[in-house]
C-alpha atoms as a PDB file:
ATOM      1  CA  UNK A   1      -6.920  22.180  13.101  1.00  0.00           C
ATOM      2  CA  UNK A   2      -7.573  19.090  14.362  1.00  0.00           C
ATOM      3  CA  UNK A   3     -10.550  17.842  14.765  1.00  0.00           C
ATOM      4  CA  UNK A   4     -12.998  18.448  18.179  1.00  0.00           C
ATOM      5  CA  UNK A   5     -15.737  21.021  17.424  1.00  0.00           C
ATOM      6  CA  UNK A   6     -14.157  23.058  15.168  1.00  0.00           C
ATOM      7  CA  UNK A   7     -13.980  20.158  12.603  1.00  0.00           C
ATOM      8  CA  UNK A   8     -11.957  18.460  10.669  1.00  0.00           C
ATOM      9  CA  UNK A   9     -10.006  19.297   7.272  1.00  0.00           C
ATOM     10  CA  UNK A  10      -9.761  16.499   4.724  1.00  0.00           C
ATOM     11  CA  UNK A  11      -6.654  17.742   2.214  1.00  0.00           C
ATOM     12  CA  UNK A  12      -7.732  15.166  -0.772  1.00  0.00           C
ATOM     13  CA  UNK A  13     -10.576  13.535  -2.033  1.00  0.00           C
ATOM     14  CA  UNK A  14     -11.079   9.659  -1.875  1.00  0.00           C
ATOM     15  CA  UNK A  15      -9.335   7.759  -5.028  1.00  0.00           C
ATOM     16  CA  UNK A  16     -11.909   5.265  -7.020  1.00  0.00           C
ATOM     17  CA  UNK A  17      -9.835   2.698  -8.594  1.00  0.00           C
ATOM     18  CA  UNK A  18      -7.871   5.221 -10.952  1.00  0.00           C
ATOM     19  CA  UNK A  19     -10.567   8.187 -11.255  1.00  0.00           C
ATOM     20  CA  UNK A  20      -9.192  11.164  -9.734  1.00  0.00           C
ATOM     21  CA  UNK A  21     -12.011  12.425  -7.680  1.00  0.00           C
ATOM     22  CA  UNK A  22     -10.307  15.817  -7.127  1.00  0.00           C
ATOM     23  CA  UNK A  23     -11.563  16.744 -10.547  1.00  0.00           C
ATOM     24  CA  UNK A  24     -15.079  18.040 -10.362  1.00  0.00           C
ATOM     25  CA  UNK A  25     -16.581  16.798 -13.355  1.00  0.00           C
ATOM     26  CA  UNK A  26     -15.071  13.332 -12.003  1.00  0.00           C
ATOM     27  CA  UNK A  27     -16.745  13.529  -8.672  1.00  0.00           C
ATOM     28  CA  UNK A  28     -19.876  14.257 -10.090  1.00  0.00           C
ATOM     29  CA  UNK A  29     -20.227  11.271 -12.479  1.00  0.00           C
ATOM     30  CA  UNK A  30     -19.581   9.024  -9.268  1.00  0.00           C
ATOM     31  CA  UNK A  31     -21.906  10.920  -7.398  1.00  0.00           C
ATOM     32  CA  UNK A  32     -24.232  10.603 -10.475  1.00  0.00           C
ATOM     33  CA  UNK A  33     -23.620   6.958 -10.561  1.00  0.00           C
ATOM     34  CA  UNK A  34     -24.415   6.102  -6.847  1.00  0.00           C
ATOM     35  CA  UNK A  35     -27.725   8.231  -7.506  1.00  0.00           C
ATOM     36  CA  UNK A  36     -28.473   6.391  -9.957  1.00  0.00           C
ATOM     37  CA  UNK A  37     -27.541   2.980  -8.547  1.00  0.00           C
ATOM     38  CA  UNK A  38     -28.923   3.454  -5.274  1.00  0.00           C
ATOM     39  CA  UNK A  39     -32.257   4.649  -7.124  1.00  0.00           C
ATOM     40  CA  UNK A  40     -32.216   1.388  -9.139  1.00  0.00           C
ATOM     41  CA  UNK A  41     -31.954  -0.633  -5.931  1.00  0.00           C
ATOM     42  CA  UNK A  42     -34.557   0.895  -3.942  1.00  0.00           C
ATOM     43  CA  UNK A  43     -36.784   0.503  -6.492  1.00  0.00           C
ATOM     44  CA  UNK A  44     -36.102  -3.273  -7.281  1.00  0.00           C
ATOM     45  CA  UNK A  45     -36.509  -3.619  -3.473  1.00  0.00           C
ATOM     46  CA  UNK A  46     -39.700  -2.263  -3.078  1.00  0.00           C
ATOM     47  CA  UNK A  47     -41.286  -3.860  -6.192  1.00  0.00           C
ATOM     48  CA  UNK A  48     -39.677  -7.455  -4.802  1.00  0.00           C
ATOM     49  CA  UNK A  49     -41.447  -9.412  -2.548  1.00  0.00           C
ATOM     50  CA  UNK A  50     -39.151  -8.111  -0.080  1.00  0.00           C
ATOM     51  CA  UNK A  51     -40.609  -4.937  -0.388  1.00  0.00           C
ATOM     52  CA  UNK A  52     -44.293  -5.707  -0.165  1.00  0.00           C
ATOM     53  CA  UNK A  53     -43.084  -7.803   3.674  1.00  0.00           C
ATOM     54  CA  UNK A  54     -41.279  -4.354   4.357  1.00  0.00           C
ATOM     55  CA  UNK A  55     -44.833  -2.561   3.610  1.00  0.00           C
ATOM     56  CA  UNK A  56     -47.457  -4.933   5.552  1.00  0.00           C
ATOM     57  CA  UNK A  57     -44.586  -5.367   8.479  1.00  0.00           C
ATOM     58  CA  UNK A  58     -44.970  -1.291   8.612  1.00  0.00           C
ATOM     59  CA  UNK A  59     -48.763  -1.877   8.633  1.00  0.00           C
ATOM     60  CA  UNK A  60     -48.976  -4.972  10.749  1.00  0.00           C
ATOM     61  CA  UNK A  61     -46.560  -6.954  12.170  1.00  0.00           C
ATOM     62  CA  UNK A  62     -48.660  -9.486  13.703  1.00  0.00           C
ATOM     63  CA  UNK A  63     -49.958 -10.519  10.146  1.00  0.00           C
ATOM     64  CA  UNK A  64     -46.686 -10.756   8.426  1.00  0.00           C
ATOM     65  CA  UNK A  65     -45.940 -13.171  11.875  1.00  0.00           C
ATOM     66  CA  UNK A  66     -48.645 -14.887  10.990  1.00  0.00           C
ATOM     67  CA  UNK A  67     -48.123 -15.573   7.390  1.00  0.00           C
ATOM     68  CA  UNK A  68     -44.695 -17.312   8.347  1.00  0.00           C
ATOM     69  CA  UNK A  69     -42.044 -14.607   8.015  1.00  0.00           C
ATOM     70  CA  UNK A  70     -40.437 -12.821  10.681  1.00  0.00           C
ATOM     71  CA  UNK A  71     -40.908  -9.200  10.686  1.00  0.00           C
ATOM     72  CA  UNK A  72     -38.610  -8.311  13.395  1.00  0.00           C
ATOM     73  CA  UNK A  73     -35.872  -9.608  10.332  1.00  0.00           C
ATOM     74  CA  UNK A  74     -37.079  -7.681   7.923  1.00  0.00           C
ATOM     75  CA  UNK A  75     -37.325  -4.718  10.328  1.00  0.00           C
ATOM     76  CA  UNK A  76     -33.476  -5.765  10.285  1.00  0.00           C
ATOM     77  CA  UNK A  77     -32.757  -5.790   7.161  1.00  0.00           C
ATOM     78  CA  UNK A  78     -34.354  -2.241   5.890  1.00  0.00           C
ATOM     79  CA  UNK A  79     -32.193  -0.964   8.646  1.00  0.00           C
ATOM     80  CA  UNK A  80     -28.945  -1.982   7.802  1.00  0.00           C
ATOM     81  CA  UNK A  81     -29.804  -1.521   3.827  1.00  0.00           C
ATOM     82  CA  UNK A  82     -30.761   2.375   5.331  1.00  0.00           C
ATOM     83  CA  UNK A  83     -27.729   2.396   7.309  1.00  0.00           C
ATOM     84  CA  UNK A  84     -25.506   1.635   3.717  1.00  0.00           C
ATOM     85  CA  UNK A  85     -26.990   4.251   1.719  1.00  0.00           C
ATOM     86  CA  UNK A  86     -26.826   6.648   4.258  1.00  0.00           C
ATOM     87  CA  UNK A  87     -23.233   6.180   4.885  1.00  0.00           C
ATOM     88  CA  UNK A  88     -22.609   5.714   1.554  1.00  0.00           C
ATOM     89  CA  UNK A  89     -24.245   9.804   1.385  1.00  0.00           C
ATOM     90  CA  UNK A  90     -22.168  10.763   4.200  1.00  0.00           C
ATOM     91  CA  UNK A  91     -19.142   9.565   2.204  1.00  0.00           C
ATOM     92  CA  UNK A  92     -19.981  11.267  -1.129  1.00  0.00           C
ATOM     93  CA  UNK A  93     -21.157  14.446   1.165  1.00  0.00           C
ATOM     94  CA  UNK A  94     -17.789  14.445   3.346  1.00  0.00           C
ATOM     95  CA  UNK A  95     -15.675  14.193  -0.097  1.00  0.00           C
ATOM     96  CA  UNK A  96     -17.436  16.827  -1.792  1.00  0.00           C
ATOM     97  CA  UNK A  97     -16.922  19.570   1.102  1.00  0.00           C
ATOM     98  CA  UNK A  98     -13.738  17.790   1.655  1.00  0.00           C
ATOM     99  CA  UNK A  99     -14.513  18.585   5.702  1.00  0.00           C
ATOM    100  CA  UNK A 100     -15.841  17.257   8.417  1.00  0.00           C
ATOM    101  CA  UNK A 101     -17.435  18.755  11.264  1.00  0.00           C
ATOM    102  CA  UNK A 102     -20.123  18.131  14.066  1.00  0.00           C
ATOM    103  CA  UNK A 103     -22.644  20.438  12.891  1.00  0.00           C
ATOM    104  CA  UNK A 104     -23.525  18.268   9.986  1.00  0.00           C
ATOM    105  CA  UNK A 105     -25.307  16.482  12.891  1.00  0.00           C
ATOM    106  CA  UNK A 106     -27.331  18.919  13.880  1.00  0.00           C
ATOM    107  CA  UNK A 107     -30.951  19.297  13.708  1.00  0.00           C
ATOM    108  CA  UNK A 108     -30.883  21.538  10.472  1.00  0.00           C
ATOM    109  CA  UNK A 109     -29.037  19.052   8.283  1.00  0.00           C
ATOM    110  CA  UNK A 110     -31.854  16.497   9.166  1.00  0.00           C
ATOM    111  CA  UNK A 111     -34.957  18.868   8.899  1.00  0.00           C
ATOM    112  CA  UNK A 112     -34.012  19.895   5.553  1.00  0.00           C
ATOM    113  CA  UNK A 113     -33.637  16.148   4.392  1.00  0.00           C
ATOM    114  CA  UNK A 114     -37.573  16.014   5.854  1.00  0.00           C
ATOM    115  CA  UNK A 115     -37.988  19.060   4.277  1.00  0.00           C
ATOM    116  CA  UNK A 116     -36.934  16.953   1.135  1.00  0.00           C
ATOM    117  CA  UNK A 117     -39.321  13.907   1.536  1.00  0.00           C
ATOM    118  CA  UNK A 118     -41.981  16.242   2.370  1.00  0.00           C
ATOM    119  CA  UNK A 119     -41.950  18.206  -0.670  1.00  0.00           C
ATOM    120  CA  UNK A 120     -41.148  15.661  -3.150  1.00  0.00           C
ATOM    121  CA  UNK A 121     -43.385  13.299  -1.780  1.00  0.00           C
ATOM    122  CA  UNK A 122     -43.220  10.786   1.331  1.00  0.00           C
ATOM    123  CA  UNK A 123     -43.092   6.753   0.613  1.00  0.00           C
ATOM    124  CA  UNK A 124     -42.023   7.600  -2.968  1.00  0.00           C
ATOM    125  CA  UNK A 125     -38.778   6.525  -4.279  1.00  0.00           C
ATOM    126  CA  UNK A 126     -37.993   9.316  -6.634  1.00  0.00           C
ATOM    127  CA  UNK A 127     -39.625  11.930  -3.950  1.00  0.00           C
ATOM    128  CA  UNK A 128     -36.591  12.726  -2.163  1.00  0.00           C
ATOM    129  CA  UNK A 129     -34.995  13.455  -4.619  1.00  0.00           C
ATOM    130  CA  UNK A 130     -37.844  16.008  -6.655  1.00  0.00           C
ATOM    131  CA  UNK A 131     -38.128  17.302  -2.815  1.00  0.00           C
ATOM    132  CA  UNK A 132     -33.932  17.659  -3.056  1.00  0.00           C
ATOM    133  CA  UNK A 133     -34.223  19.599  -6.619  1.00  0.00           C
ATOM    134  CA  UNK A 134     -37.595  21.560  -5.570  1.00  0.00           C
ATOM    135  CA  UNK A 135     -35.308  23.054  -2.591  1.00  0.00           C
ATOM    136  CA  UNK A 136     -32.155  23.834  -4.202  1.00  0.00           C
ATOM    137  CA  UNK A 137     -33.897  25.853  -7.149  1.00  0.00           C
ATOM    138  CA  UNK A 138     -36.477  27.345  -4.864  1.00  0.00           C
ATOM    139  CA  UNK A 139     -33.399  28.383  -2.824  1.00  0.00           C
ATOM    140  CA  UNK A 140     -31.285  29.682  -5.518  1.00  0.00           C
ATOM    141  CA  UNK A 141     -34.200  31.936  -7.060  1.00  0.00           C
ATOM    142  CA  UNK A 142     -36.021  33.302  -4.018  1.00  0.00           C
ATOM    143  CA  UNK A 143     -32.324  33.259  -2.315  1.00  0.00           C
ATOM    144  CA  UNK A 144     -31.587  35.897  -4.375  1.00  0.00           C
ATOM    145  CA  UNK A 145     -34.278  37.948  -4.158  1.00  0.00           C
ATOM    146  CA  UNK A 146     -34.772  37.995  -0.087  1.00  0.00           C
ATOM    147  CA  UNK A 147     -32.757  36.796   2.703  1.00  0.00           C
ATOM    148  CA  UNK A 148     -35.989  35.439   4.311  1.00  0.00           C
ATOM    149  CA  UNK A 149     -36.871  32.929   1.149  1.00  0.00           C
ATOM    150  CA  UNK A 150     -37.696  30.123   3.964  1.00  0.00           C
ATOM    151  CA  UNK A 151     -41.322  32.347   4.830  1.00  0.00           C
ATOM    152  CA  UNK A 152     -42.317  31.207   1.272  1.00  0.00           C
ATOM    153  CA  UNK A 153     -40.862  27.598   1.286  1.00  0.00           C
ATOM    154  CA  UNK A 154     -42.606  27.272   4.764  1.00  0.00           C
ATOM    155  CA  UNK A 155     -45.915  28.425   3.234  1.00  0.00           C
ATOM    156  CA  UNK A 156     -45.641  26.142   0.318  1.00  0.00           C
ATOM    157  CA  UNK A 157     -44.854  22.524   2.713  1.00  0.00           C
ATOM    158  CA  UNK A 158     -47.952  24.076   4.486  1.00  0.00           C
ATOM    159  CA  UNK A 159     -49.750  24.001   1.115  1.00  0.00           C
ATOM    160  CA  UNK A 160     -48.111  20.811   0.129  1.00  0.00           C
ATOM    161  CA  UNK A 161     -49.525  18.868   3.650  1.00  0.00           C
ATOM    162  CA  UNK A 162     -52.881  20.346   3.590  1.00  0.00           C
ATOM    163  CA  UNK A 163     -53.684  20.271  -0.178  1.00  0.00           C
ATOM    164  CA  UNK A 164     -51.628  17.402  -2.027  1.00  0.00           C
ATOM    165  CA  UNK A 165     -51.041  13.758  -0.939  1.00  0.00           C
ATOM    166  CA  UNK A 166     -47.317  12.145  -1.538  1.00  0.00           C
ATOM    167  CA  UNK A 167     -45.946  15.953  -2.373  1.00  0.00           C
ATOM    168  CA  UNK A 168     -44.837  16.888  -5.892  1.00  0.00           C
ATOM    169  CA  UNK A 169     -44.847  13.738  -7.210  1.00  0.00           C
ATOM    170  CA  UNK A 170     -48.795  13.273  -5.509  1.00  0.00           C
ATOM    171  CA  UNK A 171     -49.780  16.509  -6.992  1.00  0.00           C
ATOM    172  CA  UNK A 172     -48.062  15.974 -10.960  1.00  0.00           C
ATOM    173  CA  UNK A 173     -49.093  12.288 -11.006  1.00  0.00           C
ATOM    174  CA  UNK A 174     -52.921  13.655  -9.832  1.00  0.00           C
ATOM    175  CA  UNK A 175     -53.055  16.422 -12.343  1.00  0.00           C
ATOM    176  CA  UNK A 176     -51.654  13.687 -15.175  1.00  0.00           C
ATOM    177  CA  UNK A 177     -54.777  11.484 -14.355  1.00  0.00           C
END
């Protein structure tokens, strides 16, 4: 096979310095690592001065203008550090399938990473990622029980809109007040 819509085959895993990837256990700690890395960043950024520009540009732009800095730069900016860590995901996602193919672009891939931020909790660092670990378990229980176990997850976003705000992490950090 070589490519085209049917995909494309990759044989090997990507070598890190000298960790060989094609060992689970191996590939996990890396993934582990860039979780935990990109976590770290994300939250330095938004607790850095960048990240309170990156909030009132989302609010208003014409006030961050005015103030001296210009939004359109750190509009920018959040872009291309979104663009990294999303290729960076595509990487680590690519290697762990070890193929390729163009249905990862498809609408489902990207509704259930919405799917994600809505459940764990939108404008939350960590909420993708509760959202991410919600799904999977949800999946794996209620996946076994029925073939038809996204009925239930759809009735619990619907929950999670009407009822919490910021998703899991809204609701726990509400119920720990």
């Amino acid at each position: 096979s070589y490519g085209g819509e049917d995909g494309l085959p990759i044989y090997s895993r990507n070598q890190l310095l000298e960790i060989n990837l094609m060992q689970n256990l191996n590939f996990f700690y890396v993934s582990a690592f860039w979780l935990l890395f990109t976590l770290l960043f994300t939250t330095i950024i938004v607790r850095a001065p960048f990240g309170l520009f990156l909030k009132a540009t989302k609010h208003n732009p014409e006030r961050v203008k005015a103030v001296g800095v210009n939004p359109r730069k750190i509009q920018i900016i959040a872009f291309v550090l979104s663009g990294v860590i999303t290729g960076l995901a595509g990487a680590l996602y690519t290697d762990l399938n070890r193929f390729v193919s163009p249905s990862v672009l498809g609408w489902q891939m990207s509704g259930e990473l919405i799917v994600f931020i809505i459940l764990g909790g939108a404008g939350r660092v960590f909420g993708p990622v509760i959202g991410a670990a919600f799904f999977v378990f949800f999946e794996q229980v209620f996946g076994s029980i029925t073939e038809h176990w996204q009925i239930f997850l759809g009735f619990i976003i619907l929950i999670s809109l009407l009822f919490t705000n910021g998703g899991i992490i809204g609701f726990l950090s509400k119920e720990i007040k």
